[in-house]
N, C-alpha and C. Protein backbone atom coordinates (compact mmCIF):
# COMPACT_ATOMS: atom_id res chain seq x y z
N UNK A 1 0.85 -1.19 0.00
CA UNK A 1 0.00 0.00 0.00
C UNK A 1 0.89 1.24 0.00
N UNK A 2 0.67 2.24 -0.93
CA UNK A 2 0.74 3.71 -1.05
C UNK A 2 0.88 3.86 0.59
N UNK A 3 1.87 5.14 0.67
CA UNK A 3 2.34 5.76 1.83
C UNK A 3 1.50 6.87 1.56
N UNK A 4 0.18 7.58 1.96
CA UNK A 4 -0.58 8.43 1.95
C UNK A 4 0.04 9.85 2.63
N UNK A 5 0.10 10.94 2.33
CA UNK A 5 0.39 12.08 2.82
C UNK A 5 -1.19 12.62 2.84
N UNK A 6 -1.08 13.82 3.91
CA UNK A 6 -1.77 14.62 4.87
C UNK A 6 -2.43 15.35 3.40
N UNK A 7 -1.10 16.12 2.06
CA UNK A 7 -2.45 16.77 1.80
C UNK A 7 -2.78 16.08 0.28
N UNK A 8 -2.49 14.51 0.18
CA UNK A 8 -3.16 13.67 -0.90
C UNK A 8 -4.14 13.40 -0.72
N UNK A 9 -4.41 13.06 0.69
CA UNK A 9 -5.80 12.78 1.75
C UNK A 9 -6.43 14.12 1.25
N UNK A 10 -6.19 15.36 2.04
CA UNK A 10 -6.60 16.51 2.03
C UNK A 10 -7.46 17.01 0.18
N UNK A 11 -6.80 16.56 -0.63
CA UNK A 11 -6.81 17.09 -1.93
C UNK A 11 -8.28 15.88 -2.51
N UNK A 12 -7.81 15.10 -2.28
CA UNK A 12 -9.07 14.31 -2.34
C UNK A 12 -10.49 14.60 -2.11
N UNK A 13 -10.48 14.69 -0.11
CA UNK A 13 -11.92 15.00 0.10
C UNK A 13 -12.30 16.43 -0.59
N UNK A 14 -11.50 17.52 -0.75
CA UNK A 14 -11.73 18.84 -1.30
C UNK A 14 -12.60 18.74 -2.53
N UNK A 15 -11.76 17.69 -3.23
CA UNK A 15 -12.60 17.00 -4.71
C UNK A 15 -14.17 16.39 -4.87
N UNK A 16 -14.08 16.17 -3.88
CA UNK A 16 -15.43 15.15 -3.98
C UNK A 16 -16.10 16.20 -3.20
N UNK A 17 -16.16 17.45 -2.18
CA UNK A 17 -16.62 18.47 -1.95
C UNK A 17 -16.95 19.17 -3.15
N UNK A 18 -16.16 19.84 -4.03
CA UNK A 18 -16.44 20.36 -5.23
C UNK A 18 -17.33 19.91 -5.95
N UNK A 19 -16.95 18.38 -6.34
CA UNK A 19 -17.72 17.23 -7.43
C UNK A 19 -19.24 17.41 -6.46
N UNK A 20 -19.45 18.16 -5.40
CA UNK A 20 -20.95 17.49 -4.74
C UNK A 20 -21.65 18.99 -4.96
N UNK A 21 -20.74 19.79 -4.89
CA UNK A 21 -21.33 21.24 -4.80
C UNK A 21 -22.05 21.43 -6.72
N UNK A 22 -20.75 20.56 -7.43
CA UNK A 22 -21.33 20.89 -8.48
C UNK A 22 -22.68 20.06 -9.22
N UNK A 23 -22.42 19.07 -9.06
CA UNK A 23 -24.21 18.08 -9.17
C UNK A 23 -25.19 18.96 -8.61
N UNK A 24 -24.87 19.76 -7.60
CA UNK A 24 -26.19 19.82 -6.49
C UNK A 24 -26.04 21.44 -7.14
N UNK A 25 -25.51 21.72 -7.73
CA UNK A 25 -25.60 23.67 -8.71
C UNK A 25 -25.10 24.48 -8.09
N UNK A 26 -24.43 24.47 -6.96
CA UNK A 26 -23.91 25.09 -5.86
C UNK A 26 -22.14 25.37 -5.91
N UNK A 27 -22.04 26.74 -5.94
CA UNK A 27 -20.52 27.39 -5.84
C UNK A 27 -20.31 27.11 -4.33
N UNK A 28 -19.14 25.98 -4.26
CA UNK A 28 -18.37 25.87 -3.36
C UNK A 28 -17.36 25.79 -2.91
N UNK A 29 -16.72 27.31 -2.49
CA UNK A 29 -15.13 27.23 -1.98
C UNK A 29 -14.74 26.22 -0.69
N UNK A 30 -13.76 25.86 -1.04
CA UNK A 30 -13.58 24.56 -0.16
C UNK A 30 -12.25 24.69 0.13
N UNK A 31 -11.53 24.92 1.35
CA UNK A 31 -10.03 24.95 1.92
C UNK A 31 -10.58 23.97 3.13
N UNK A 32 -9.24 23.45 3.95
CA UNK A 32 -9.11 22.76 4.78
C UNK A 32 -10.21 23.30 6.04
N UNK A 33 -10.13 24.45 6.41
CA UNK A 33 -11.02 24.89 7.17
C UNK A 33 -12.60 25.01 6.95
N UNK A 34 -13.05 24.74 6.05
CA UNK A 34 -14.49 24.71 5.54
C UNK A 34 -15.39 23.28 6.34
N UNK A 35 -16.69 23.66 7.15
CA UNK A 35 -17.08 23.11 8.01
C UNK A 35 -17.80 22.43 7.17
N UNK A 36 -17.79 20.86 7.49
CA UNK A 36 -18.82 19.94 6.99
C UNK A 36 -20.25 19.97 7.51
N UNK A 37 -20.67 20.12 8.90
CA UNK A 37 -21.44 20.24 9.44
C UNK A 37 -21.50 21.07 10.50
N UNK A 38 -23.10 21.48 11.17
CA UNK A 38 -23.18 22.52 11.55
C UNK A 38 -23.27 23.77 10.47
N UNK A 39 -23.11 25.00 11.40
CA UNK A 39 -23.45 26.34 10.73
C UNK A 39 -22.31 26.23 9.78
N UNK A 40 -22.46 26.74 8.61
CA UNK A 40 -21.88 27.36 7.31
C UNK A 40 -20.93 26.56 7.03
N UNK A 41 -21.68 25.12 6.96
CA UNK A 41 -21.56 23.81 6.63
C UNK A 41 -21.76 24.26 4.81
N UNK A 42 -20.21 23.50 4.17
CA UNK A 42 -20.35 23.75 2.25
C UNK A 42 -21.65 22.61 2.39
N UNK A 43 -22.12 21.26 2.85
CA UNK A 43 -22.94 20.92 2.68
C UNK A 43 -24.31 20.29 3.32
N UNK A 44 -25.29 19.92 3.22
CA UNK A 44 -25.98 19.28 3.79
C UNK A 44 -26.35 18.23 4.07
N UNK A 45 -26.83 17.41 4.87
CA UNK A 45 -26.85 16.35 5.34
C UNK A 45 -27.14 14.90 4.11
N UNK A 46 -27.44 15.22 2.93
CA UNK A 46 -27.26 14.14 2.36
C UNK A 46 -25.80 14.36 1.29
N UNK A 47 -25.60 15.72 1.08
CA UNK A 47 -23.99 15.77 0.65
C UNK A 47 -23.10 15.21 1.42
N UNK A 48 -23.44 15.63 2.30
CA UNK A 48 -22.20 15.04 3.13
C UNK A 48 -22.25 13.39 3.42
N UNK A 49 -23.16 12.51 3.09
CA UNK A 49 -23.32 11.17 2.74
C UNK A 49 -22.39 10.74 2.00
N UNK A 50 -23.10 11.92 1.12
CA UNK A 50 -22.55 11.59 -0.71
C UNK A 50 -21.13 12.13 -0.69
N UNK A 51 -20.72 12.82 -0.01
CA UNK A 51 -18.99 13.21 0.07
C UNK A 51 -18.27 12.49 0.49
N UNK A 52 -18.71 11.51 1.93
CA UNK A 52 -17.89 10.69 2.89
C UNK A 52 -18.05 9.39 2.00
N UNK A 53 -18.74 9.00 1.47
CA UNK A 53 -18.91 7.91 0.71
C UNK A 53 -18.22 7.57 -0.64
N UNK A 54 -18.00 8.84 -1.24
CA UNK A 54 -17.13 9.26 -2.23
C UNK A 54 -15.74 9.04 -2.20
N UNK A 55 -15.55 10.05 -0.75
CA UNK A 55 -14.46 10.22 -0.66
C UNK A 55 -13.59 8.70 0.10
N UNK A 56 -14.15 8.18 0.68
CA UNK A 56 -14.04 6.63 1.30
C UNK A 56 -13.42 5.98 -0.18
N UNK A 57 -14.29 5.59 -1.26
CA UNK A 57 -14.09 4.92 -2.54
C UNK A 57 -13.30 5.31 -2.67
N UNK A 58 -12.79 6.49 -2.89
CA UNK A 58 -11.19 7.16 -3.68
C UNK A 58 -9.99 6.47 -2.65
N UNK A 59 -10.26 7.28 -1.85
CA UNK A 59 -9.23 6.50 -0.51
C UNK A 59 -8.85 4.89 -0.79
N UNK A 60 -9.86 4.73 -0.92
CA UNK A 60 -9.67 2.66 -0.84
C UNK A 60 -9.28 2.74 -2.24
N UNK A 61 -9.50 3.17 -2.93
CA UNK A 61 -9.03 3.01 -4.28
C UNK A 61 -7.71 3.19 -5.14
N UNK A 62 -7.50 4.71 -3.90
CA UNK A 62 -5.83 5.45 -4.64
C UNK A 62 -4.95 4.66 -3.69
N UNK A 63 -5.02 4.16 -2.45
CA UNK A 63 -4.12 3.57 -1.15
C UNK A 63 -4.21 2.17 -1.12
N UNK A 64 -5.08 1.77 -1.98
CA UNK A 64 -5.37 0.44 -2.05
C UNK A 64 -5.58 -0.07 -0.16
N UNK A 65 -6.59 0.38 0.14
CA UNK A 65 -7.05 0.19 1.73
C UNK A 65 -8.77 -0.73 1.60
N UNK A 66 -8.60 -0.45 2.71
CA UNK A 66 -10.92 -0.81 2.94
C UNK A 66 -11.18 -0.53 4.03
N UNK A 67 -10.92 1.20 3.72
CA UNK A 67 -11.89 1.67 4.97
C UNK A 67 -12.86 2.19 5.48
N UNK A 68 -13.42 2.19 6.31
CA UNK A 68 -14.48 2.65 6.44
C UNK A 68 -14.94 3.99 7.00
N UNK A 69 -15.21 5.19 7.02
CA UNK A 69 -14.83 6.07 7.85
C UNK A 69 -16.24 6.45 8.63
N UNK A 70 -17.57 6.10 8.01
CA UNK A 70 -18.59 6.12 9.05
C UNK A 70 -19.02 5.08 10.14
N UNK A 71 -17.80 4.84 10.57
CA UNK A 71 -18.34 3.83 11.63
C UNK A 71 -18.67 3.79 13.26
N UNK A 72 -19.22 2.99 13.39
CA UNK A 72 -19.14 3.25 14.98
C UNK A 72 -18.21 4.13 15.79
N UNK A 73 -17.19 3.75 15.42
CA UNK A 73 -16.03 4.09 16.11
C UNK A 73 -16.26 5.65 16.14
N UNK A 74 -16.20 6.09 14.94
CA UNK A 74 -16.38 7.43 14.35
C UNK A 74 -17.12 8.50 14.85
N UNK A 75 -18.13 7.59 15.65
CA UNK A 75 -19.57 8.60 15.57
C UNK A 75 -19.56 8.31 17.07
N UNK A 76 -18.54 7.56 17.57
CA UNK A 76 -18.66 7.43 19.06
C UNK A 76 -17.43 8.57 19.85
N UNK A 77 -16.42 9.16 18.81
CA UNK A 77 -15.76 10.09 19.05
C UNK A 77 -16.22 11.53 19.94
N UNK A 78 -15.50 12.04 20.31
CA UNK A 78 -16.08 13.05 21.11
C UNK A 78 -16.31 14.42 20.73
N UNK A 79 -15.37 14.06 19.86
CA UNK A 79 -15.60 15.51 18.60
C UNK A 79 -15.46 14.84 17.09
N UNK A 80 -16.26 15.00 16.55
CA UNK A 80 -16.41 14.68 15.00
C UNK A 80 -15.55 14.57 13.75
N UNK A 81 -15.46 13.55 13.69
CA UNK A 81 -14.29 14.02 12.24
C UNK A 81 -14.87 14.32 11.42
N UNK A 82 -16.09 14.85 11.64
CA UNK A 82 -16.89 15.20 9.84
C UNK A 82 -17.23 16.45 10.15
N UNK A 83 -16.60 17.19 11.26
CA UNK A 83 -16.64 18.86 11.60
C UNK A 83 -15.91 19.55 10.59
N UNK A 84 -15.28 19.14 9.71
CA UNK A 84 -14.53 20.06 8.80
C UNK A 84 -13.50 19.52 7.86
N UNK A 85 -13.29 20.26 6.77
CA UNK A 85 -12.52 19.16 5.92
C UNK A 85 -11.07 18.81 6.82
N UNK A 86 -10.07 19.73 7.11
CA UNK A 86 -8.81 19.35 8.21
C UNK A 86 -9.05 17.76 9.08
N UNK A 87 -10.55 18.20 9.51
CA UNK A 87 -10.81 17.17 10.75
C UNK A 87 -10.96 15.44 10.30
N UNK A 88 -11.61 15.65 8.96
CA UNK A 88 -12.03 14.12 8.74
C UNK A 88 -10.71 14.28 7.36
N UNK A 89 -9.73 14.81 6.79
CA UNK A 89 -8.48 14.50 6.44
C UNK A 89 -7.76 13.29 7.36
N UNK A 90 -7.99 14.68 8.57
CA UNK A 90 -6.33 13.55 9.71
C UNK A 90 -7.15 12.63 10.00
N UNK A 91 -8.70 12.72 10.08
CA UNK A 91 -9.29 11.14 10.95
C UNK A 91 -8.71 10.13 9.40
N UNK A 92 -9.23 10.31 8.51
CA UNK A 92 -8.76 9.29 7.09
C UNK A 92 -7.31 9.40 7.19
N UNK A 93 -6.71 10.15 7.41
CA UNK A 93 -4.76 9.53 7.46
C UNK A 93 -4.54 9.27 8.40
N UNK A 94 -5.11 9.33 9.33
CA UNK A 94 -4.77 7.69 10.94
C UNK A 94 -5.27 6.39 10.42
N UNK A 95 -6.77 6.38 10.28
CA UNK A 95 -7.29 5.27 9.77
C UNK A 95 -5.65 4.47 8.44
N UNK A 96 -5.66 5.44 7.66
CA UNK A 96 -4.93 4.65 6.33
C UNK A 96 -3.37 4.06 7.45
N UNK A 97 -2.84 5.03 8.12
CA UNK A 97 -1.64 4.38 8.91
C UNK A 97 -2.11 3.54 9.87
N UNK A 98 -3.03 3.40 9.77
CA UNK A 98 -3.16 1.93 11.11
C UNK A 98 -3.82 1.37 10.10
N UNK A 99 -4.11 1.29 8.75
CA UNK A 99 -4.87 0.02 7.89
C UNK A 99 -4.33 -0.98 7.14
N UNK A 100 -4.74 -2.02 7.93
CA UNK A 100 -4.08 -3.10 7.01
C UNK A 100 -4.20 -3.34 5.56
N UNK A 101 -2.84 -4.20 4.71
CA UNK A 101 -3.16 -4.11 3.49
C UNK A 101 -4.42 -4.74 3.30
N UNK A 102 -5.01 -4.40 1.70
CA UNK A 102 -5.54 -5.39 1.59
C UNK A 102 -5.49 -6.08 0.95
């Protein structure tokens, strides 16, 4: 497996942010700091489905991994990795350094 960097991860979910803003007709600037959820969230609750789900496929796809990033584990955290693009980056580049090949 690919040795993943912080902003290959990073450049990714940004993509599939964009790719969601643009299906859905919506201009969306997107930097690391741009909140997934909550107030002045780039998207809404089924984008952001459609982003984490997206962005999961690419991940497993460019790192050759299988991970999962909505999982239990995830949502049992105490602060969210889906608070912002930065946040669910580093949660997906821990996951990929602790993931076994596959």
């Amino acid at each position: 497996m690919a040795k993943a960097t912080r902003d290959q991860v990073q450049s990714l979910l940004m993509e599939c942010v964009r790719e969601y803003g643009q299906q859905a007709g919506l201009v969306v600037r997107v930097d690391e700091n741009t909140p997934l959820i909550g107030p002045g969230a780039a998207v809404d609750s089924l984008g952001l489905v459609m982003v984490v789900t997206g962005f999961e496929a690419r991940l497993n796809q460019t790192f050759d991994a299988q991970l999962v990033l909505a999982s239990e584990a995830a949502m049992s955290l105490s602060r969210s990795p889906f608070r912002s693009v930065a946040a669910l980056s580093d949660y997906a580049l821990g996951l990929l350094d602790g993931a076994p090949s596959a």
